[in-house]
C-alpha atoms as a PDB file:
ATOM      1  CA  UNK A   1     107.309 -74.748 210.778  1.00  0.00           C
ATOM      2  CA  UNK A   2     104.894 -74.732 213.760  1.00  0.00           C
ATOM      3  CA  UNK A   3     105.148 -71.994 216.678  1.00  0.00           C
ATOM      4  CA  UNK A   4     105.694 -74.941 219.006  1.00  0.00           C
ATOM      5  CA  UNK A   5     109.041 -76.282 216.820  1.00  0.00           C
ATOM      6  CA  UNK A   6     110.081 -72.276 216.314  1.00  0.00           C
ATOM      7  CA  UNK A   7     109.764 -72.186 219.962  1.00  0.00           C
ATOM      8  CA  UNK A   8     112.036 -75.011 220.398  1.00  0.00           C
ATOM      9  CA  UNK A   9     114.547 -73.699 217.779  1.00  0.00           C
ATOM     10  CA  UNK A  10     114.483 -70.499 219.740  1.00  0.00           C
ATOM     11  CA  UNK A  11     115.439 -72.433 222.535  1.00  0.00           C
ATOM     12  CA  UNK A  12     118.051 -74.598 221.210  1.00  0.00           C
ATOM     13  CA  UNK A  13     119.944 -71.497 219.408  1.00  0.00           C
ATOM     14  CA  UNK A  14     119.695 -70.378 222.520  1.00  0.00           C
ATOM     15  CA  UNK A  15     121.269 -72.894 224.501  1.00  0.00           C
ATOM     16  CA  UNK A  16     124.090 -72.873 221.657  1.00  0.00           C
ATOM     17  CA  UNK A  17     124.662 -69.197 222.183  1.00  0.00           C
ATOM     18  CA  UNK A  18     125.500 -70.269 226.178  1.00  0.00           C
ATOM     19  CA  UNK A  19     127.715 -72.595 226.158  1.00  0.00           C
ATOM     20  CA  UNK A  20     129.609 -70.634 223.368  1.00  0.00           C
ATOM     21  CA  UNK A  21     129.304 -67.531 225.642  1.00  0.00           C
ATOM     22  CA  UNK A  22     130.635 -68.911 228.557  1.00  0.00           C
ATOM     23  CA  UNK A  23     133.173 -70.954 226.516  1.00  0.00           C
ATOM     24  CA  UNK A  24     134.998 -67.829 225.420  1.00  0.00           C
ATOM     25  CA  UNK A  25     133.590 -65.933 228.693  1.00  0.00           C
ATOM     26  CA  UNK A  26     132.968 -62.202 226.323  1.00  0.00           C
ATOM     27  CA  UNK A  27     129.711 -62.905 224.855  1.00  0.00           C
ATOM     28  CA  UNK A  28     126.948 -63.786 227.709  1.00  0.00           C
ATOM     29  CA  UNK A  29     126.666 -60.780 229.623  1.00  0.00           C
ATOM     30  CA  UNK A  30     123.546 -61.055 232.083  1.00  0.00           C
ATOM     31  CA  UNK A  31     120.804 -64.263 232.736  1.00  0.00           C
ATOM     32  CA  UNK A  32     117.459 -63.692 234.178  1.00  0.00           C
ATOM     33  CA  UNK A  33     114.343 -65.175 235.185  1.00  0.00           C
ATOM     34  CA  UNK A  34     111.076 -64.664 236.913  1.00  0.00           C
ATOM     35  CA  UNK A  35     107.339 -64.695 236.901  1.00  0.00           C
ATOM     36  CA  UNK A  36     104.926 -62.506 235.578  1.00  0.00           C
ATOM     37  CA  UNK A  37     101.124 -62.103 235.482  1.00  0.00           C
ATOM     38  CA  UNK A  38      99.566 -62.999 232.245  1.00  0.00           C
ATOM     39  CA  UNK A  39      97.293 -60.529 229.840  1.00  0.00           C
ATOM     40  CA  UNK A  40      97.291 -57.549 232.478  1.00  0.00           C
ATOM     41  CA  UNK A  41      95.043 -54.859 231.106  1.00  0.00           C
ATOM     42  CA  UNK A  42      91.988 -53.046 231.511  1.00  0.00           C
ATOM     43  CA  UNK A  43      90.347 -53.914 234.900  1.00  0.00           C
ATOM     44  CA  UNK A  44      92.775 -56.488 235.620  1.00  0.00           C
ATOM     45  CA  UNK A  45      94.099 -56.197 239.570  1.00  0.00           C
ATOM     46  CA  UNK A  46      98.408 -57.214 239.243  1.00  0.00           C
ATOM     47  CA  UNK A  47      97.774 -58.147 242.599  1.00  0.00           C
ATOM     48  CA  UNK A  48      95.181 -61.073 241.673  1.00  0.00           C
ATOM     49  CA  UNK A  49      97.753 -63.785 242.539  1.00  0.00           C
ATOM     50  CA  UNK A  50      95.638 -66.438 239.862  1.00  0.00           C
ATOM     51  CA  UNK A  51      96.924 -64.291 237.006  1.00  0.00           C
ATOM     52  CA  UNK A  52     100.399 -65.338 237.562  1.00  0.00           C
ATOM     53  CA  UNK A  53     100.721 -67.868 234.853  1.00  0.00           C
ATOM     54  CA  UNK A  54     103.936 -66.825 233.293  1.00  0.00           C
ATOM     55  CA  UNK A  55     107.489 -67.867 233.305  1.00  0.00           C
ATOM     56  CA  UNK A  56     110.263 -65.863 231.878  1.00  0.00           C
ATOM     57  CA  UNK A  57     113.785 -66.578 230.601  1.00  0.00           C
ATOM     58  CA  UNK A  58     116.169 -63.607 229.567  1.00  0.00           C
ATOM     59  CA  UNK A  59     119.650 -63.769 228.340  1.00  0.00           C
ATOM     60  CA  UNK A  60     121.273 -59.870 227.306  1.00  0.00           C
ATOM     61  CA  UNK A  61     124.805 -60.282 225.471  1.00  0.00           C
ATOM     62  CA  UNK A  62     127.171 -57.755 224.948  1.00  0.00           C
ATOM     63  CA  UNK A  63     129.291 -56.667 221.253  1.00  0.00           C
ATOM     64  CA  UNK A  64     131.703 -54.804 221.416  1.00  0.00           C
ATOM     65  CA  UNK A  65     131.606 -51.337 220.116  1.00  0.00           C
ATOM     66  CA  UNK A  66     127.726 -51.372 220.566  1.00  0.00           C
ATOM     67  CA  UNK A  67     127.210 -49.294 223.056  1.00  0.00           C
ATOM     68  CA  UNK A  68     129.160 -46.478 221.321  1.00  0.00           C
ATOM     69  CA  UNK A  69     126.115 -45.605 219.456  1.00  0.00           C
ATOM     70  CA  UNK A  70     123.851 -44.714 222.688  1.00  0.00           C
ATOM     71  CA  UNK A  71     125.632 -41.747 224.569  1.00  0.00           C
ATOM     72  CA  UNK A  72     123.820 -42.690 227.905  1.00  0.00           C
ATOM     73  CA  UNK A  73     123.783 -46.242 228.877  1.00  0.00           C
ATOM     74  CA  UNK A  74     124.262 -49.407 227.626  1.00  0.00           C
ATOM     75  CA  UNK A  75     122.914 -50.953 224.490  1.00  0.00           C
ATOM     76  CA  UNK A  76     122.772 -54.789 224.607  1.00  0.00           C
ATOM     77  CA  UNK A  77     120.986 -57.285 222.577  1.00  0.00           C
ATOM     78  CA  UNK A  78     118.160 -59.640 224.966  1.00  0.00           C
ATOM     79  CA  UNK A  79     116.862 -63.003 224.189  1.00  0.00           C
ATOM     80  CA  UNK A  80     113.998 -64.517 225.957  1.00  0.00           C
ATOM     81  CA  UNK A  81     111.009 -66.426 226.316  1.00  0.00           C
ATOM     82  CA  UNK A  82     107.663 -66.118 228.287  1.00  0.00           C
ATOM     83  CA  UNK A  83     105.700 -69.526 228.627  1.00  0.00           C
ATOM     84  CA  UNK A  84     102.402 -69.458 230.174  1.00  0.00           C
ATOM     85  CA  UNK A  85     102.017 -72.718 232.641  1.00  0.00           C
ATOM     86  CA  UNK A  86      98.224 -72.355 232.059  1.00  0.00           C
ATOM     87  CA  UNK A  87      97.810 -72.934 228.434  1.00  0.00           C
ATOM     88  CA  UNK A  88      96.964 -69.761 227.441  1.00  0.00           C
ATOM     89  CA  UNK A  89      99.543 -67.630 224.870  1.00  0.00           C
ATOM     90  CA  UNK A  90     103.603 -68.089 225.475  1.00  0.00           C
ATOM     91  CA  UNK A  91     106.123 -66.331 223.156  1.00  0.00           C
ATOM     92  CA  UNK A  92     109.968 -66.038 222.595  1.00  0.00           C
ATOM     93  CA  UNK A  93     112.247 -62.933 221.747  1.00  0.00           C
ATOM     94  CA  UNK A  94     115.000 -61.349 220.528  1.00  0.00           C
ATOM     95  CA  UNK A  95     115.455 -57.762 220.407  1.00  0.00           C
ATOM     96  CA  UNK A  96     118.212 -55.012 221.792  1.00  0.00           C
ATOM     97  CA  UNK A  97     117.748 -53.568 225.352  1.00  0.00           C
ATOM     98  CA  UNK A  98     118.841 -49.902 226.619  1.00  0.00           C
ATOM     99  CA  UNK A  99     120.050 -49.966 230.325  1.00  0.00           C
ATOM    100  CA  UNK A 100     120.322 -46.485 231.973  1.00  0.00           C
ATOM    101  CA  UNK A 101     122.034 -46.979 235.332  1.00  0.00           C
ATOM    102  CA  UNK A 102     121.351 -44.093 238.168  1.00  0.00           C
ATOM    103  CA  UNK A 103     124.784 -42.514 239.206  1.00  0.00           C
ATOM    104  CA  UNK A 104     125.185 -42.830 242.264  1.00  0.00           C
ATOM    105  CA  UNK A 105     122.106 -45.553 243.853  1.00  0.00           C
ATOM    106  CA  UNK A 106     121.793 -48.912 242.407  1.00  0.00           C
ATOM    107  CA  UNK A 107     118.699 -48.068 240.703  1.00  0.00           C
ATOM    108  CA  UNK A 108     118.296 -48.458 236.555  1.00  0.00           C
ATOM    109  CA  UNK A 109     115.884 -48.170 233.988  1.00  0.00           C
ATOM    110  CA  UNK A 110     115.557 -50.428 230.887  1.00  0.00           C
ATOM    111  CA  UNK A 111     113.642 -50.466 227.957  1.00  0.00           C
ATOM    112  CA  UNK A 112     113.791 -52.922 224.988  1.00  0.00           C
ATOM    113  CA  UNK A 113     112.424 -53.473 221.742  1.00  0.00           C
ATOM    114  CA  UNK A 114     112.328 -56.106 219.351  1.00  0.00           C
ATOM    115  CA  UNK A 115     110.082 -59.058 217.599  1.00  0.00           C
ATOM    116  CA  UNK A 116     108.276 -61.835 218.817  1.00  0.00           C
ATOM    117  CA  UNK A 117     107.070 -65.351 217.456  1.00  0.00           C
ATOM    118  CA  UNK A 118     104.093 -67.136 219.519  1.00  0.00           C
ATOM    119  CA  UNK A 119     101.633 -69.854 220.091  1.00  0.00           C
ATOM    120  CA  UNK A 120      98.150 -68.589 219.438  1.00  0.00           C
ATOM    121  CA  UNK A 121      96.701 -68.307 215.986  1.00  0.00           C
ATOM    122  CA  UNK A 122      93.537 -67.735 217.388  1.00  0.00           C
ATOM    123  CA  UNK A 123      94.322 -64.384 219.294  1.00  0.00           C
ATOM    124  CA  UNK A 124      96.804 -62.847 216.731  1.00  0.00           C
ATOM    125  CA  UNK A 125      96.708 -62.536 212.948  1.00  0.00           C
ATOM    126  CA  UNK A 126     100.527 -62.764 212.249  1.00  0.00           C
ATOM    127  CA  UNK A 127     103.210 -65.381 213.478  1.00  0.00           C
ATOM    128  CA  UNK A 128     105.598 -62.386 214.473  1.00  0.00           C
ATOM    129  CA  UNK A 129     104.739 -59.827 216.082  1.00  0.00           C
ATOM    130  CA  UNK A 130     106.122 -56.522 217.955  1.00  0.00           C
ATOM    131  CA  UNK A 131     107.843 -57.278 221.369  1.00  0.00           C
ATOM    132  CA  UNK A 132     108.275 -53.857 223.781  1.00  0.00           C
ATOM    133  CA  UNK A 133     109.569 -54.474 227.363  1.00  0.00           C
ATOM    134  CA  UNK A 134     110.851 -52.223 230.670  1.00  0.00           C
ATOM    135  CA  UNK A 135     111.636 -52.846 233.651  1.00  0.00           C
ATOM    136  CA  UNK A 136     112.757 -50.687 237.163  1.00  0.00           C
ATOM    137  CA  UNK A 137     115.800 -52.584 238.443  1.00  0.00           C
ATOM    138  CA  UNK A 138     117.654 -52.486 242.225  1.00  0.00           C
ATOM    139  CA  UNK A 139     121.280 -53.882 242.409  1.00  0.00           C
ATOM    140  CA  UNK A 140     120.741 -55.960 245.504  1.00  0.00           C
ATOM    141  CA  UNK A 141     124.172 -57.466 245.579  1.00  0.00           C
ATOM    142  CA  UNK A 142     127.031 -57.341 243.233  1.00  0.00           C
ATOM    143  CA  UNK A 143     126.064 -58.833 240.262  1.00  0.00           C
ATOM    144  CA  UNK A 144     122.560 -59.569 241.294  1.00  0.00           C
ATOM    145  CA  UNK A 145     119.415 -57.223 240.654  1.00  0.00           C
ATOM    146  CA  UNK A 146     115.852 -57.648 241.255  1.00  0.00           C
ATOM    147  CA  UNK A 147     113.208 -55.697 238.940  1.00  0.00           C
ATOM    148  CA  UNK A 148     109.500 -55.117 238.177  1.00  0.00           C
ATOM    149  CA  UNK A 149     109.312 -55.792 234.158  1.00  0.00           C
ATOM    150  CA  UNK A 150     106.291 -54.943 231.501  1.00  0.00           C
ATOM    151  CA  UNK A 151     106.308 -56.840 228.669  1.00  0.00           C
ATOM    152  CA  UNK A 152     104.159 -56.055 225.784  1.00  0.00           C
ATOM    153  CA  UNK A 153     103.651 -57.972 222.261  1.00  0.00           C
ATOM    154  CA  UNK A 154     101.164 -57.045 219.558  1.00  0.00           C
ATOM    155  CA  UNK A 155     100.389 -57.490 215.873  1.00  0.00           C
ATOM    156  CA  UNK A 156      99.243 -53.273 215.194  1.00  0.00           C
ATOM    157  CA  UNK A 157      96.164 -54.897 213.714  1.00  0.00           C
ATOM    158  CA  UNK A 158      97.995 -55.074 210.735  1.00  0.00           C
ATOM    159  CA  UNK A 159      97.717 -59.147 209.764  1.00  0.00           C
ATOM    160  CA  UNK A 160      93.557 -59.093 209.026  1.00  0.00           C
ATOM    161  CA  UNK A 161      92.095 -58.654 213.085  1.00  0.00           C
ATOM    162  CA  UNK A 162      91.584 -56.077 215.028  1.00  0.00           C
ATOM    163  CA  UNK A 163      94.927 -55.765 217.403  1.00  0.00           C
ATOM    164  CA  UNK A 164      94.328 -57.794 220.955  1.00  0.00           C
ATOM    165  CA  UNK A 165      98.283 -57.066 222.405  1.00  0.00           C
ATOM    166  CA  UNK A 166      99.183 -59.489 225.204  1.00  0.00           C
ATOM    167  CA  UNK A 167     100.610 -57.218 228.308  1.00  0.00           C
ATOM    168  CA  UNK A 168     102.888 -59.215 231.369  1.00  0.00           C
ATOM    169  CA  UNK A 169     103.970 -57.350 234.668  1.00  0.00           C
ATOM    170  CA  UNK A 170     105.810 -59.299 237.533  1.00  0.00           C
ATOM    171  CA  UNK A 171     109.170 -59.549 238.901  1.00  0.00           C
ATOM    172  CA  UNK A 172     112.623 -61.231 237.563  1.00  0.00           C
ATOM    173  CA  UNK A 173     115.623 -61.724 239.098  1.00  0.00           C
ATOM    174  CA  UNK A 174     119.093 -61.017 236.779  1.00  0.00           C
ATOM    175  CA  UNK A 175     122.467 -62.102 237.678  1.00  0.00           C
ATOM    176  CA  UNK A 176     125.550 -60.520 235.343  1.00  0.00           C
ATOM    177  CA  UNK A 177     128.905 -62.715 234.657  1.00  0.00           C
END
C-alpha cells in the first residue's frame, strides 16, 4: 500500500470515527486545526512567513477509565494529519496526548507521543516513524483554545540513513464538544 492510499485510509477511518463519535456524542472529545511552519530547525527564523507550508488536522477522543492511570491531567488518545501545501513531506498520526490544565488561569500544557506514516521515501528510511508533539494552550472562550504546537517525527536513524527528523511550529485552534 502506498503512503498516499495509507494517507487516505487514515483519513477515511478517521472520518468513520466522527460520525460514530458524534452519533453516540461520548467518544469525540476535542477537533483542531491550524497551520504550522514546515522543517523548522537549525538556522531556520519561525517568523519567515514562506515556511508556512503546513496544514494540520487533530481529533483527541476520550475512554473512559483512561485517565485513571495519569494522577495529574488528562490522558486522551489524538489523531491527526499534517499536509504540506508545497509538496514537500506531509504525515498522519495517532498517538495518546497528556493535557495538564493550570488551576486556576486558562493556561495548559500538552505533550503527546505516538507513530507516524508519511510521504517521502527519499528523506526517511522507514514508512513509520516516531511522532512527538506539545503545545502551550489559552482557553479563549468556553470550549475554544488557541495554542503554539511543536511537532516532531523521525526515524532514530534506525531504517539504513542517517536520521533527518522533520520539526513543525505554528498555531492551531481546538474546539471541545
Amino acid at each position: 500500500m502506498t503512503v498516499g492510499r495509507r494517507l487516505a485510509a487514515l483519513l477515511v477511518a478517521s472520518a468513520a470515527l466522527v460520525s460514530g463519535a458524534m452519533a453516540q456524542g461520548t467518544l469525540l472529545l476535542e477537533a483542531r486545526g491550524g497551520v504550522a511552519a514546515h522543517d523548522v530547525g537549525g538556522g531556520v527564523s519561525l517568523f519567515d512567513p514562506t515556511r508556512v507550508q503546513d496544514i494540520n488536522a487533530e481529533m483527541l477522543f476520550t475512554i473512559p477509565n483512561l485517565s485513571a492511570w495519569v494522577p495529574l491531567g488528562e490522558l486522551r488518545p489524538h489523531l491527526g494529519a499534517t499536509f504540506n501545501i508545497a509538496g514537500h513531506e506531509s504525515f498522519g498520526y495517532a498517538g495518546l496526548s497528556w493535557t495538564v490544565r493550570a488551576p486556576v488561569v486558562p493556561v495548559f500544557l500538552e505533550a503527546g507521543l505516538g507513530a507516524a506514516v508519511h510521504n517521502s521515501k527519499a528523506r526517511f528510511g522507514c514508512g513509520v516513524l516516531a511522532e512527538a508533539q506539545a503545545s502551550l494552550g489559552i482557553d479563549v472562550l468556553p470550549n475554544t483554545a488557541l495554542m503554539g504546537t511543536v511537532q516532531h517525527v523521525t526515524d532514530f536513524g534506525f531504517c539504513g540513513t542517517a536520521s533527518r527528523p522533520l520539526t513543525t511550529a505554528g498555531l492551531r485552534l481546538g474546539v471541545r464538544f
